[in-house]
N, C-alpha and C. Protein backbone atom coordinates (compact mmCIF):
# COMPACT_ATOMS: atom_id res chain seq x y z
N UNK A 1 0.83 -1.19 0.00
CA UNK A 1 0.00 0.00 0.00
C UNK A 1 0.87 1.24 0.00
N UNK A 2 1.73 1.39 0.75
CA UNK A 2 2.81 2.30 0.88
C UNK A 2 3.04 2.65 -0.49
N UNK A 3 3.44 1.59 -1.18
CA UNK A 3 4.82 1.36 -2.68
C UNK A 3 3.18 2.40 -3.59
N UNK A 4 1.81 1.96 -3.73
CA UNK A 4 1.30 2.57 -4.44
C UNK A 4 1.02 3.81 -3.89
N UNK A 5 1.06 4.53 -2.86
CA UNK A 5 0.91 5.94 -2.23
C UNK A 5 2.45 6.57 -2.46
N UNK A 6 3.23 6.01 -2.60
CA UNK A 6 4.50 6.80 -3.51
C UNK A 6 4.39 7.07 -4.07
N UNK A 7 4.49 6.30 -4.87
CA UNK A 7 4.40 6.55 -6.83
C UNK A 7 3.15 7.48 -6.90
N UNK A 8 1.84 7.46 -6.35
CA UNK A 8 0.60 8.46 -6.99
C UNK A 8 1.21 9.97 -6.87
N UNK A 9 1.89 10.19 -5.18
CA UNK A 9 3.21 11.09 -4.49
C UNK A 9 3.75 11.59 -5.93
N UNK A 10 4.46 10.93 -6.65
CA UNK A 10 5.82 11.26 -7.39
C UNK A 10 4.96 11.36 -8.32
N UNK A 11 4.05 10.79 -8.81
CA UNK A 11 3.25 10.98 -10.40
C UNK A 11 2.54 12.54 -9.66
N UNK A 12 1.61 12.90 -8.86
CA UNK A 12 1.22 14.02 -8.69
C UNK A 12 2.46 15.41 -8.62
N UNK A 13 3.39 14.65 -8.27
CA UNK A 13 4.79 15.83 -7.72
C UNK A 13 5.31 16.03 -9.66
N UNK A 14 5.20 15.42 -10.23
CA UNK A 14 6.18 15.24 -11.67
C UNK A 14 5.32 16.05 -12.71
N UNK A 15 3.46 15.88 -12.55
CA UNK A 15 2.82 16.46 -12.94
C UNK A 15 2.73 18.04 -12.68
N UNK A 16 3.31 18.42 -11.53
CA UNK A 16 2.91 19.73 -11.49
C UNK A 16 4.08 20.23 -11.47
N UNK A 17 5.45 19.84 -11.63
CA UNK A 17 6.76 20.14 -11.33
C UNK A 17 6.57 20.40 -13.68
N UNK A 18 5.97 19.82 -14.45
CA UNK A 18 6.03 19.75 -15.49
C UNK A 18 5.12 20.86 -15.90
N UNK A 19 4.25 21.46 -15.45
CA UNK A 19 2.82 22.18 -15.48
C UNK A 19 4.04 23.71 -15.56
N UNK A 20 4.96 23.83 -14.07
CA UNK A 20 5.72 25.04 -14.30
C UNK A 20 6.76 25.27 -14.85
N UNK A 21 6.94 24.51 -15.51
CA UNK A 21 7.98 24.47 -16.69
C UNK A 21 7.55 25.45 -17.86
N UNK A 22 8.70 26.21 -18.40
CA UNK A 22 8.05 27.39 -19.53
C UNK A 22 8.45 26.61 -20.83
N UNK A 23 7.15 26.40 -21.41
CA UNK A 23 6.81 26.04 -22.44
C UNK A 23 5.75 24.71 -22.39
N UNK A 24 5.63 24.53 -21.50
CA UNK A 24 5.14 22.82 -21.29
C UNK A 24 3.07 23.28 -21.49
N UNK A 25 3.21 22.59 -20.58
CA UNK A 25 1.55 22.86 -20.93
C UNK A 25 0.72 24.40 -20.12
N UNK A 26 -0.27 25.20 -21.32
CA UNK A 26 -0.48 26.72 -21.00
C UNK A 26 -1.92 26.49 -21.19
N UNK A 27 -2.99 25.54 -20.12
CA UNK A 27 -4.13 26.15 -19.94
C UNK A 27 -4.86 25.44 -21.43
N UNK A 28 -5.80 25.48 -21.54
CA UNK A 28 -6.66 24.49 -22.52
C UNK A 28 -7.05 25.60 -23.57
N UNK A 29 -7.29 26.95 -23.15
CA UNK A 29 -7.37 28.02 -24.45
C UNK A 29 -6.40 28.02 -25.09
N UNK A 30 -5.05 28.61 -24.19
CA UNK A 30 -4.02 28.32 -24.64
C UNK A 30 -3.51 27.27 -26.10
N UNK A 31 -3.61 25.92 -25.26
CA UNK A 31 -3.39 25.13 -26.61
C UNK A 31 -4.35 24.83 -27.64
N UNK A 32 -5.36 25.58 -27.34
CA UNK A 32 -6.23 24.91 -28.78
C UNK A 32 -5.74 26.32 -29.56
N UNK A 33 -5.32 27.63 -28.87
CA UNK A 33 -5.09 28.55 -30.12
C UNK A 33 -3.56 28.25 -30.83
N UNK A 34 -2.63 27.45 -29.57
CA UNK A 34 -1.50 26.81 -30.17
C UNK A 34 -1.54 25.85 -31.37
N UNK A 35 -2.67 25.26 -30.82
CA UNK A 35 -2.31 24.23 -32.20
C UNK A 35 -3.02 24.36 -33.45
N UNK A 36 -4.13 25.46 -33.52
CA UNK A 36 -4.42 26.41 -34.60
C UNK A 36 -3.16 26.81 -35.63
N UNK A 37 -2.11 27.44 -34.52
CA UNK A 37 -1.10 28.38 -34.79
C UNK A 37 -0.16 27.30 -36.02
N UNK A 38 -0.09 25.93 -35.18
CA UNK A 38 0.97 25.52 -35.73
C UNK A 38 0.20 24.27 -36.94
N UNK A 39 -1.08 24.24 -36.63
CA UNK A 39 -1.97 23.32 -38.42
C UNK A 39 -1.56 24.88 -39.30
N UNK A 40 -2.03 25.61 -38.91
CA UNK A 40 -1.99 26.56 -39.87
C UNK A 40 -0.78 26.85 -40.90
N UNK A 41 0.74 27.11 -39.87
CA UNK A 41 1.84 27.10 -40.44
C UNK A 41 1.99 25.93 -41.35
N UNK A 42 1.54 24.37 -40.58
CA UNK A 42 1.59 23.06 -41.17
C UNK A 42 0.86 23.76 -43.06
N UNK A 43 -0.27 24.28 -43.04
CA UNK A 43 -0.96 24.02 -44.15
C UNK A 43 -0.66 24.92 -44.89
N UNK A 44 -0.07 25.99 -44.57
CA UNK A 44 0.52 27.15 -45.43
C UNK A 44 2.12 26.77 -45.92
N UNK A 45 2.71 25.49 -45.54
CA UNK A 45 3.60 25.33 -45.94
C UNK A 45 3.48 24.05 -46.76
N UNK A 46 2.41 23.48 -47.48
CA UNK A 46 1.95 22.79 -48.47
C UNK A 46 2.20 23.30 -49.10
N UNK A 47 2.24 22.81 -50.52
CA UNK A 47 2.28 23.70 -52.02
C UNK A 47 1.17 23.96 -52.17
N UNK A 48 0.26 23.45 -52.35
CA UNK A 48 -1.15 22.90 -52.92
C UNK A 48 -1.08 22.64 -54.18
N UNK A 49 -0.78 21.79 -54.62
CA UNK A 49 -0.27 21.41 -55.71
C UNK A 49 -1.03 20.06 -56.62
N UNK A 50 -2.11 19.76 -55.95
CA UNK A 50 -2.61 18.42 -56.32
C UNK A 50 -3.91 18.56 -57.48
N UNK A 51 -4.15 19.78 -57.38
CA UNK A 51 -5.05 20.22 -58.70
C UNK A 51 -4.77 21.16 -59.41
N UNK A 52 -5.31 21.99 -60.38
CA UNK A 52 -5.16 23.27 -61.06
C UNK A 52 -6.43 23.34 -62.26
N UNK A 53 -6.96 25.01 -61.76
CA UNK A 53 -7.96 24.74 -62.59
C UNK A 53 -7.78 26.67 -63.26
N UNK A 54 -7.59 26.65 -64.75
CA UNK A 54 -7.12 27.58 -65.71
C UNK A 54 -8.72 28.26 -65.96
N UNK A 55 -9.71 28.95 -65.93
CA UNK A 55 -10.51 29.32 -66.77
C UNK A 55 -10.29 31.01 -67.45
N UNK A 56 -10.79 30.90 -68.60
CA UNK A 56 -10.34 32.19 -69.65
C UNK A 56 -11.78 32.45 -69.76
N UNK A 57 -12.21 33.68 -69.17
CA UNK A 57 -13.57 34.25 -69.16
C UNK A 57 -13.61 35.51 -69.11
N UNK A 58 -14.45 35.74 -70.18
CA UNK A 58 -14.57 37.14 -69.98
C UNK A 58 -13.08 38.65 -70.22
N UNK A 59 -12.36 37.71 -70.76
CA UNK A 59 -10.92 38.61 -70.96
C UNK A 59 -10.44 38.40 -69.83
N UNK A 60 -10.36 37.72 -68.87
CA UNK A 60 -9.39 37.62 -67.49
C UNK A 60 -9.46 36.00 -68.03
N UNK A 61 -8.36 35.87 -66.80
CA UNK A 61 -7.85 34.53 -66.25
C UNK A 61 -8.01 34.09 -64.62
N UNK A 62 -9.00 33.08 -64.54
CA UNK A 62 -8.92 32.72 -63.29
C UNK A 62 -8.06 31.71 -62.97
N UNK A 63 -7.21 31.37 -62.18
CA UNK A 63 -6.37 30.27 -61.34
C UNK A 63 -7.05 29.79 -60.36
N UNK A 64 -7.19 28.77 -59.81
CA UNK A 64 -7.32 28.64 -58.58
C UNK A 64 -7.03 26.81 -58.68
N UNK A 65 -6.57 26.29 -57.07
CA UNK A 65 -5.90 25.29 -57.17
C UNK A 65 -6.14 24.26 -56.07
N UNK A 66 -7.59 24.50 -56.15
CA UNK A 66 -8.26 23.54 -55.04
C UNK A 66 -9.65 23.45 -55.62
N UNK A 67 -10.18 21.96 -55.63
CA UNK A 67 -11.41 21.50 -56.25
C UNK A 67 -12.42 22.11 -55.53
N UNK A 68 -12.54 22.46 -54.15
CA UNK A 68 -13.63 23.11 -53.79
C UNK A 68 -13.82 24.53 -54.01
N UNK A 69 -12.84 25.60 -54.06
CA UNK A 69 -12.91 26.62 -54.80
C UNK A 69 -13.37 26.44 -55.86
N UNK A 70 -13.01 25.52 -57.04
CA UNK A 70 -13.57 25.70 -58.23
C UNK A 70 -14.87 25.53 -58.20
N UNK A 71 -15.55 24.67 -57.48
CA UNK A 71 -16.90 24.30 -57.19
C UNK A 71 -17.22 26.05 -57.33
N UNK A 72 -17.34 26.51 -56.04
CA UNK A 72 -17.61 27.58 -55.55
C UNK A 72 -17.43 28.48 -56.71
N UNK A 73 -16.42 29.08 -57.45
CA UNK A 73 -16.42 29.89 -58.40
C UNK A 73 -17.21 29.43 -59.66
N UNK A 74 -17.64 28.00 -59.82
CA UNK A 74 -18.52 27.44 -60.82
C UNK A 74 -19.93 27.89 -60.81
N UNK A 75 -20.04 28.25 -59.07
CA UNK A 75 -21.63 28.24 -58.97
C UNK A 75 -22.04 29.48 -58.99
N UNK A 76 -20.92 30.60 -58.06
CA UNK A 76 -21.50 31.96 -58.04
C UNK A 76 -20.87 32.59 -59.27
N UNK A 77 -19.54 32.15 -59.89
CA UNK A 77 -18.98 33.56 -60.66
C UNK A 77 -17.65 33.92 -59.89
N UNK A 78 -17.56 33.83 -58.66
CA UNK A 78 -16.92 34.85 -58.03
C UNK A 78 -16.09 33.74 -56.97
N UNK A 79 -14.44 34.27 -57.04
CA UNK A 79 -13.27 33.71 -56.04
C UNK A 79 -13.43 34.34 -54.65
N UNK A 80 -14.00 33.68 -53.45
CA UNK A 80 -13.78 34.84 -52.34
C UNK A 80 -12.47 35.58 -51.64
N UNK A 81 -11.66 34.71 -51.96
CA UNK A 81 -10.65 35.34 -51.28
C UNK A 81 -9.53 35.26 -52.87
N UNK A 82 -8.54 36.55 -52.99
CA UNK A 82 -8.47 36.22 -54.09
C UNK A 82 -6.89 37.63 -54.49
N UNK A 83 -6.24 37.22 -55.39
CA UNK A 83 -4.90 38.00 -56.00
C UNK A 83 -5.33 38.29 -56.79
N UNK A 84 -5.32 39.71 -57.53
CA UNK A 84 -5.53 40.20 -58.97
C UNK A 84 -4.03 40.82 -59.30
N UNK A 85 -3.64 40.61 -60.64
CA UNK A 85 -2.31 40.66 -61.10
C UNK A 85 -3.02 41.02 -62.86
N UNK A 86 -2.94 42.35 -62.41
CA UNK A 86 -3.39 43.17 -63.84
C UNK A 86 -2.21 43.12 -65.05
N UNK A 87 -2.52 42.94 -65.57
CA UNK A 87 -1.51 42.35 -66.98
C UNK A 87 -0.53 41.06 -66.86
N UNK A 88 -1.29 40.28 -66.05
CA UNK A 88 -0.43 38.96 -65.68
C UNK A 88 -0.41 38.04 -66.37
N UNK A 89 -1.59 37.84 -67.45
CA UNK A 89 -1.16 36.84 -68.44
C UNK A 89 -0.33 37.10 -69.41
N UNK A 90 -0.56 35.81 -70.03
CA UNK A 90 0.49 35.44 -71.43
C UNK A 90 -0.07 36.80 -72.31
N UNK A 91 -1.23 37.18 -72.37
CA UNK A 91 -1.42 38.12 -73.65
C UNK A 91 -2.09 38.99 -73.04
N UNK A 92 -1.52 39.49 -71.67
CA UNK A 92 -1.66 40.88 -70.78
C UNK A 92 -3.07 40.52 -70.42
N UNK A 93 -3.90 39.90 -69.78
CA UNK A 93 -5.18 39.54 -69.58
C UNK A 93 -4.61 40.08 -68.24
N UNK A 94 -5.68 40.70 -67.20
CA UNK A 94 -6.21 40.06 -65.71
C UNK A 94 -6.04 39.23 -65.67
N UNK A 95 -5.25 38.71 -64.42
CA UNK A 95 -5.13 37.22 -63.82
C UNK A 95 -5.70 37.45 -62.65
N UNK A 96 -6.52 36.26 -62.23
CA UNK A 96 -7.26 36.29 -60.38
C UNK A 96 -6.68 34.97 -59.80
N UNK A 97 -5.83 35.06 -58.67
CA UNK A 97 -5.31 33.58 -58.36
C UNK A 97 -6.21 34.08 -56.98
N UNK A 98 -6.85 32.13 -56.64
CA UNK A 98 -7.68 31.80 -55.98
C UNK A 98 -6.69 31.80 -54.55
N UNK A 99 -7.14 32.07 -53.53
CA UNK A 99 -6.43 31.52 -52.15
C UNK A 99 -6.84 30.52 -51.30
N UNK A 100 -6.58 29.92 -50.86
CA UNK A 100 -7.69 29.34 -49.69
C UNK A 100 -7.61 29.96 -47.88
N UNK A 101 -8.24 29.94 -47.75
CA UNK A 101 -8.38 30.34 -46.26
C UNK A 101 -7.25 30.56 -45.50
N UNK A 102 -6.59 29.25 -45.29
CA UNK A 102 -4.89 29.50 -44.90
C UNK A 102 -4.14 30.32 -45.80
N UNK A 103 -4.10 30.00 -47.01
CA UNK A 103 -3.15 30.80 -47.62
C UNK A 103 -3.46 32.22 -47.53
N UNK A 104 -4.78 33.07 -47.56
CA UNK A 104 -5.23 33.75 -46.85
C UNK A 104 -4.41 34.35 -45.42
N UNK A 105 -4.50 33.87 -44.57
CA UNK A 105 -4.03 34.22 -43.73
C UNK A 105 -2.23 33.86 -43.29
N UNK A 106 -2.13 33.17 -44.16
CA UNK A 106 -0.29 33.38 -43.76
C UNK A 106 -0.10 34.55 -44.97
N UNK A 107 -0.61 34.62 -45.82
CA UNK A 107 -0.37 36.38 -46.86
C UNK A 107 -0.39 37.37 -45.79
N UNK A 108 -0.98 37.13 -44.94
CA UNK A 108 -1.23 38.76 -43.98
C UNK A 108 -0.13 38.68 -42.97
N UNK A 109 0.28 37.11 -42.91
CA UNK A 109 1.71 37.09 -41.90
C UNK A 109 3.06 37.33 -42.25
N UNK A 110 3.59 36.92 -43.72
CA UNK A 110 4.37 36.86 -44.08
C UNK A 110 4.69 37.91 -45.68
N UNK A 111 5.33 39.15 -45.63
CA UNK A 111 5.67 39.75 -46.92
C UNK A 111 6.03 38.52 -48.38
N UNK A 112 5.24 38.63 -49.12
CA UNK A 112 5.96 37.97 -49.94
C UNK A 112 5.26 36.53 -50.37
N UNK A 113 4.19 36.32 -49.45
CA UNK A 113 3.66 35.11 -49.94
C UNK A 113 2.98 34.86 -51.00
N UNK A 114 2.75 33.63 -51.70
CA UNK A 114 2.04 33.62 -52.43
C UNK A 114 1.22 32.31 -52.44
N UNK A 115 0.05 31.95 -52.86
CA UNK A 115 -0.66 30.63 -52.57
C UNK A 115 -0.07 29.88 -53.76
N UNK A 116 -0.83 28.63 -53.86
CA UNK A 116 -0.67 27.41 -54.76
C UNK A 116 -1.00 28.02 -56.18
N UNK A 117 -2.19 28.69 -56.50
CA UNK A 117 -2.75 29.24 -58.06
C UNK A 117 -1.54 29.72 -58.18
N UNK A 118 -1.18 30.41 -58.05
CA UNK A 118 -0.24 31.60 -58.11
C UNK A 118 1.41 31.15 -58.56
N UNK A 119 1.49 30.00 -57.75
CA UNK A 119 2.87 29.49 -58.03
C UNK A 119 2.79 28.76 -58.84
N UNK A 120 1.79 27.65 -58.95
CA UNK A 120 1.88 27.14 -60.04
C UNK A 120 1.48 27.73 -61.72
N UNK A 121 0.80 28.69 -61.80
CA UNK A 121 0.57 29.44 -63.06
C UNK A 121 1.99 30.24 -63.26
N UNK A 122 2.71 30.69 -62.32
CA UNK A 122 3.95 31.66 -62.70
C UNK A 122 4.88 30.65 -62.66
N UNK A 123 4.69 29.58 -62.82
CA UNK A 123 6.08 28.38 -62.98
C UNK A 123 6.40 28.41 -61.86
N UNK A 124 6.50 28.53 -60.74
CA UNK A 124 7.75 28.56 -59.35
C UNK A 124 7.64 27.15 -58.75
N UNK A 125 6.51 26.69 -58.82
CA UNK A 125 6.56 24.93 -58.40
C UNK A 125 5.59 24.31 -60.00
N UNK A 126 6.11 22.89 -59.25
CA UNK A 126 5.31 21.91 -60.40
C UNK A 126 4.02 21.18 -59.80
N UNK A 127 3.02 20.59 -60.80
CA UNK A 127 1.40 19.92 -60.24
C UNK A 127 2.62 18.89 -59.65
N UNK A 128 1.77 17.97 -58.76
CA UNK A 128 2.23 16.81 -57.54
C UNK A 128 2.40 15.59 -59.22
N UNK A 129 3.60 14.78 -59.02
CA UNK A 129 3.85 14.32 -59.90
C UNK A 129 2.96 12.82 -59.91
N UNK A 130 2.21 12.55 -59.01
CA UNK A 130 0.99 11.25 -58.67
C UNK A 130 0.15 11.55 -58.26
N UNK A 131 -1.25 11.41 -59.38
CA UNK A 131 -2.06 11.78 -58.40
C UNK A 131 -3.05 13.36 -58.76
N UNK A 132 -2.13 13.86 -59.85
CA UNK A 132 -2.45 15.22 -60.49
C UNK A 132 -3.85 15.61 -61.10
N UNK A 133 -4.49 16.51 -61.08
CA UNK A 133 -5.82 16.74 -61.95
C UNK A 133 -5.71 18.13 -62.11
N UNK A 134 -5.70 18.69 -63.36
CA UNK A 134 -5.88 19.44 -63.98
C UNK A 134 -6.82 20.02 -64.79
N UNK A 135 -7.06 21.49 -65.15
CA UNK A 135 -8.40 21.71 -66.18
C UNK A 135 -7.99 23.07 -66.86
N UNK A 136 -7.61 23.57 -68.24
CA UNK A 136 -7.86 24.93 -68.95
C UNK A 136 -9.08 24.79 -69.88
N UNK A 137 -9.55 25.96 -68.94
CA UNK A 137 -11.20 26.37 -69.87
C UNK A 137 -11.09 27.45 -70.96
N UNK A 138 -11.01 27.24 -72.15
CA UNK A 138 -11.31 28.68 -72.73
C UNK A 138 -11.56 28.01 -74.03
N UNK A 139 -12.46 28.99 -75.09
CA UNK A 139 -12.75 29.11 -76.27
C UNK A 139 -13.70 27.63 -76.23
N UNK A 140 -14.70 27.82 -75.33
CA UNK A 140 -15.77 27.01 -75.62
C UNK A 140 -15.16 25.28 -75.11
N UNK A 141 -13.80 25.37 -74.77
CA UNK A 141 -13.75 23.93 -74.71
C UNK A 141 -13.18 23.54 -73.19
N UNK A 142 -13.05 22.65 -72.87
CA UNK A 142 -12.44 22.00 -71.47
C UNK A 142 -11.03 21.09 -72.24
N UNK A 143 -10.08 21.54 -71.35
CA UNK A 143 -8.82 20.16 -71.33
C UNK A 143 -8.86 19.99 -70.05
N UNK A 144 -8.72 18.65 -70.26
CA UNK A 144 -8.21 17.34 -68.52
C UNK A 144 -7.09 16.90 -68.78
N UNK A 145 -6.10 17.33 -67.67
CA UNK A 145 -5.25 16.56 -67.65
C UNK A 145 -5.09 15.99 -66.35
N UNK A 146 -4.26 14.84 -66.26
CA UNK A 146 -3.39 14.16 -65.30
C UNK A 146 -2.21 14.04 -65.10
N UNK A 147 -1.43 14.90 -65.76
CA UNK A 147 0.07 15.10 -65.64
C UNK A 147 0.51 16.33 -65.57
N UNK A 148 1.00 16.95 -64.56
CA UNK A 148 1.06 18.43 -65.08
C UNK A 148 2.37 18.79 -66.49
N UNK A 149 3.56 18.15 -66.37
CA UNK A 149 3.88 18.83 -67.53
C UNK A 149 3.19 19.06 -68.69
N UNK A 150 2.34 17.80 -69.27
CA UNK A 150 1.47 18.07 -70.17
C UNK A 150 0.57 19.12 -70.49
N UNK A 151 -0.39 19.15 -68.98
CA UNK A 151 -0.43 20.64 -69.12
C UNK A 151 0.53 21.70 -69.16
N UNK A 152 1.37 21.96 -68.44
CA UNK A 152 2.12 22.84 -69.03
C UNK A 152 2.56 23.05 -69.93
N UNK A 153 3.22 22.01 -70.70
CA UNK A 153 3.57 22.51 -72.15
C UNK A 153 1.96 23.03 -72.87
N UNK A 154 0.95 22.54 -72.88
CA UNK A 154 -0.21 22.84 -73.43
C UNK A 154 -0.30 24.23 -73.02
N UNK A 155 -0.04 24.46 -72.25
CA UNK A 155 -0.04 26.36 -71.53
C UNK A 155 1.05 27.30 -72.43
N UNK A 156 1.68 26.37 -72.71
CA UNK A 156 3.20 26.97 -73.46
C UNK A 156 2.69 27.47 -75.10
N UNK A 157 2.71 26.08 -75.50
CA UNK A 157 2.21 25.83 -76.95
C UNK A 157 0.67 26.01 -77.51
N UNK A 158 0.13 25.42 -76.37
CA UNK A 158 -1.72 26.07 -76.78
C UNK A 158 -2.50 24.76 -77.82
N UNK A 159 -1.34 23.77 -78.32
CA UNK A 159 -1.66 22.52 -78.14
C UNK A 159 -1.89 21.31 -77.32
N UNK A 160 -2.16 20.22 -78.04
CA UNK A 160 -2.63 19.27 -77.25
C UNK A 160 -1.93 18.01 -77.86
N UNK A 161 -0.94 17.11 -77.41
CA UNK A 161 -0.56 16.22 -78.14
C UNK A 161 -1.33 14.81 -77.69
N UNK A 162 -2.15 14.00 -79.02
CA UNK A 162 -2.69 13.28 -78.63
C UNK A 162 -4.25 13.96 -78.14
N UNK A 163 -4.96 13.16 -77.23
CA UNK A 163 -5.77 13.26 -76.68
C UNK A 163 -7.17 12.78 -76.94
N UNK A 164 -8.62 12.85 -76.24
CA UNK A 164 -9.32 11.84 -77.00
C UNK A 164 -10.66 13.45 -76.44
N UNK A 165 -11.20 13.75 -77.64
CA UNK A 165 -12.73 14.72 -77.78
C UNK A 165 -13.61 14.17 -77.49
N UNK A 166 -14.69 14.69 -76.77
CA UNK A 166 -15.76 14.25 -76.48
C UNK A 166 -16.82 15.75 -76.77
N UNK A 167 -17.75 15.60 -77.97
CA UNK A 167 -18.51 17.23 -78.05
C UNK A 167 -19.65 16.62 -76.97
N UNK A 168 -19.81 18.16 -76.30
CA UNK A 168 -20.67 18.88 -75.64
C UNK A 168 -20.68 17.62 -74.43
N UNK A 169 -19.75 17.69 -73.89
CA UNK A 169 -19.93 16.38 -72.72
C UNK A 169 -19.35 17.63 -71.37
N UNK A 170 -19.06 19.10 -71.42
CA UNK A 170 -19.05 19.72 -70.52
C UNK A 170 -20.09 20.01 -69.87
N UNK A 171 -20.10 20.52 -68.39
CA UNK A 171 -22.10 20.86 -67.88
C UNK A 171 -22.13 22.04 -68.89
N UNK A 172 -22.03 23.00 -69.63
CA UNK A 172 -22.43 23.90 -69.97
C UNK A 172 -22.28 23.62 -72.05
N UNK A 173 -22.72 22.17 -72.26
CA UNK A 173 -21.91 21.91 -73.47
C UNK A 173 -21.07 22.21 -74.51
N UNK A 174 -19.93 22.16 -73.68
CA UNK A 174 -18.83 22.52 -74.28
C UNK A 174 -17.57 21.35 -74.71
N UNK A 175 -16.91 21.18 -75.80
CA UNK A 175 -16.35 20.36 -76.22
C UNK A 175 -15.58 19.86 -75.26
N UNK A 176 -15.03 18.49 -74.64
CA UNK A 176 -14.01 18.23 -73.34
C UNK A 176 -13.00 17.37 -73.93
N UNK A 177 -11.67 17.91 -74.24
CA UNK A 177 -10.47 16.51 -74.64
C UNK A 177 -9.90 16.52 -73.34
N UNK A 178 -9.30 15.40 -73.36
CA UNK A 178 -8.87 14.42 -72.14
C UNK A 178 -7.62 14.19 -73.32
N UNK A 179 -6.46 14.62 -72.13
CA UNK A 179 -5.19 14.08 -72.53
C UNK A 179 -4.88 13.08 -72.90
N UNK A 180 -5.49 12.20 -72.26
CA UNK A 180 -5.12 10.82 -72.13
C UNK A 180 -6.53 9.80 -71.97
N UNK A 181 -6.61 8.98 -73.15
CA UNK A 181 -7.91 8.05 -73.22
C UNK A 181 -8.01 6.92 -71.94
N UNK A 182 -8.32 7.72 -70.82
CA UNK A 182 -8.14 7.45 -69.72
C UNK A 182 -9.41 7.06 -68.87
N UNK A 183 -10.24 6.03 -68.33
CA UNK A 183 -11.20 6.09 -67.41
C UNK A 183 -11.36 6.76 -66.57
N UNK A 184 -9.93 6.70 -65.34
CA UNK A 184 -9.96 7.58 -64.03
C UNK A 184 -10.31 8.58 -64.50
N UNK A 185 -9.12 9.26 -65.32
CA UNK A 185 -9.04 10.91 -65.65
C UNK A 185 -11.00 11.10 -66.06
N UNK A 186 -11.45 10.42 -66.90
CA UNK A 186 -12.98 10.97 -67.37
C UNK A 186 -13.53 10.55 -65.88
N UNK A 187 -13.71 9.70 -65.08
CA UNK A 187 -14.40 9.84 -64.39
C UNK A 187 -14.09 10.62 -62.88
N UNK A 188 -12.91 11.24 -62.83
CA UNK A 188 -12.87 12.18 -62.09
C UNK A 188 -13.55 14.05 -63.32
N UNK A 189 -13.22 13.83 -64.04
CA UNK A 189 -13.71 14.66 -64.47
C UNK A 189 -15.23 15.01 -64.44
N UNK A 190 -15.66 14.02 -64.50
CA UNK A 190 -17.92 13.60 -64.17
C UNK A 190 -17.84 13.66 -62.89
N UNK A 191 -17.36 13.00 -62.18
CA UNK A 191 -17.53 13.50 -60.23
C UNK A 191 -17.47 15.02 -60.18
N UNK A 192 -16.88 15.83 -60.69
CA UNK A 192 -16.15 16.89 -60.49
C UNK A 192 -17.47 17.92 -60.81
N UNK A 193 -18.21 17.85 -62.12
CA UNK A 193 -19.01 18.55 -62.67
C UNK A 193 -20.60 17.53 -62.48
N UNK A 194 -20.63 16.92 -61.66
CA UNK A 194 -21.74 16.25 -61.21
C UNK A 194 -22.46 15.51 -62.15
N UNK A 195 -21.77 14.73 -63.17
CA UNK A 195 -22.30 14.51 -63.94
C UNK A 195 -22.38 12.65 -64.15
């Protein structure tokens, strides 16, 4: 009985000898705004790199590089949180790169940031090399890709090497080639546009 009234002794003494330690544990507000602090840094130091979606509307260029943004800009029109870079395209268009929430808020922490649209349309990183989904909308048609160089050179050149057409198979019927005569790639493309 003794041997277990020690140890509870030394576990209660170790617990609070650890409590005043600076840095250790600060109170339950404390760490839930801590570990806000540090998912946040975690997610702002992603690329975001696992999609990319190009649309040419209206004489601008939208970027944005997350499937649920695109949702969202599909339905209203409009990026909520968002970069405008006036003469930023290839042929001086408006460019709007999409942010997401985090990237959002590490821009207001850090001079100099920039989100995922943004880096990946100005070349500074590459799409995730497994795993990639891609989309440039303009002149009535949709491209899918699954590789980003492909798209990129297609960004370069404004061709398409290969690829397989499908007319009016976009929601708004518009012509859709697919890089690659691919199942996944088309049927992530139909999940995507609810189709």
């Amino acid at each position: 009985m003794l041997y277990k009234h020690t140890l509870i002794t030394l576990s209660a003494v170790t617990l609070l000898a650890a409590c005043g330690t600076k840095g250790s544990w600060m109170g339950a507000e404390a760490e839930k705004a801590y570990d806000k602090e540090l998912e946040a840094q975690r997610l702002a130091a992603d690329k975001n790199h696992d999609d990319y979606y190009e649309i040419h509307q209206d004489g601008r260029v939208f970027v944005l590089s997350d499937t649920k943004g695109y949702k969202v800009f599909k339905q209203t029109g409009e990026i909520p949180l968002v970069v405008t870079k006036i003469g930023g395209g290839l042929n001086g268009e408006t460019v709007k790169f999409a942010l997401t929430k985090t990237e959002a808020k590490a821009m207001e922490k850090k001079v100099g940031f920039t989100g995922g649209a943004q880096n990946l349309y100005e070349r500074r990183i590459q799409g995730l090399e497994k795993g990639f989904y891609g989309q440039v909308e303009m002149d009535g048609r949709i491209y899918v890709f699954n590789s980003w160089p492909e798209l990129d050179r297609f960004r370069s050149t404004g061709r398409m090497q290969g690829g397989q057409a499908f007319s009016s198979a976009g929601p708004n019927g518009e012509t859709v080639i697919f890089a690659q005569a691919s199942e996944e790639l088309q049927t992530r493309f139909k999940a995507l546009i609810g189709k």
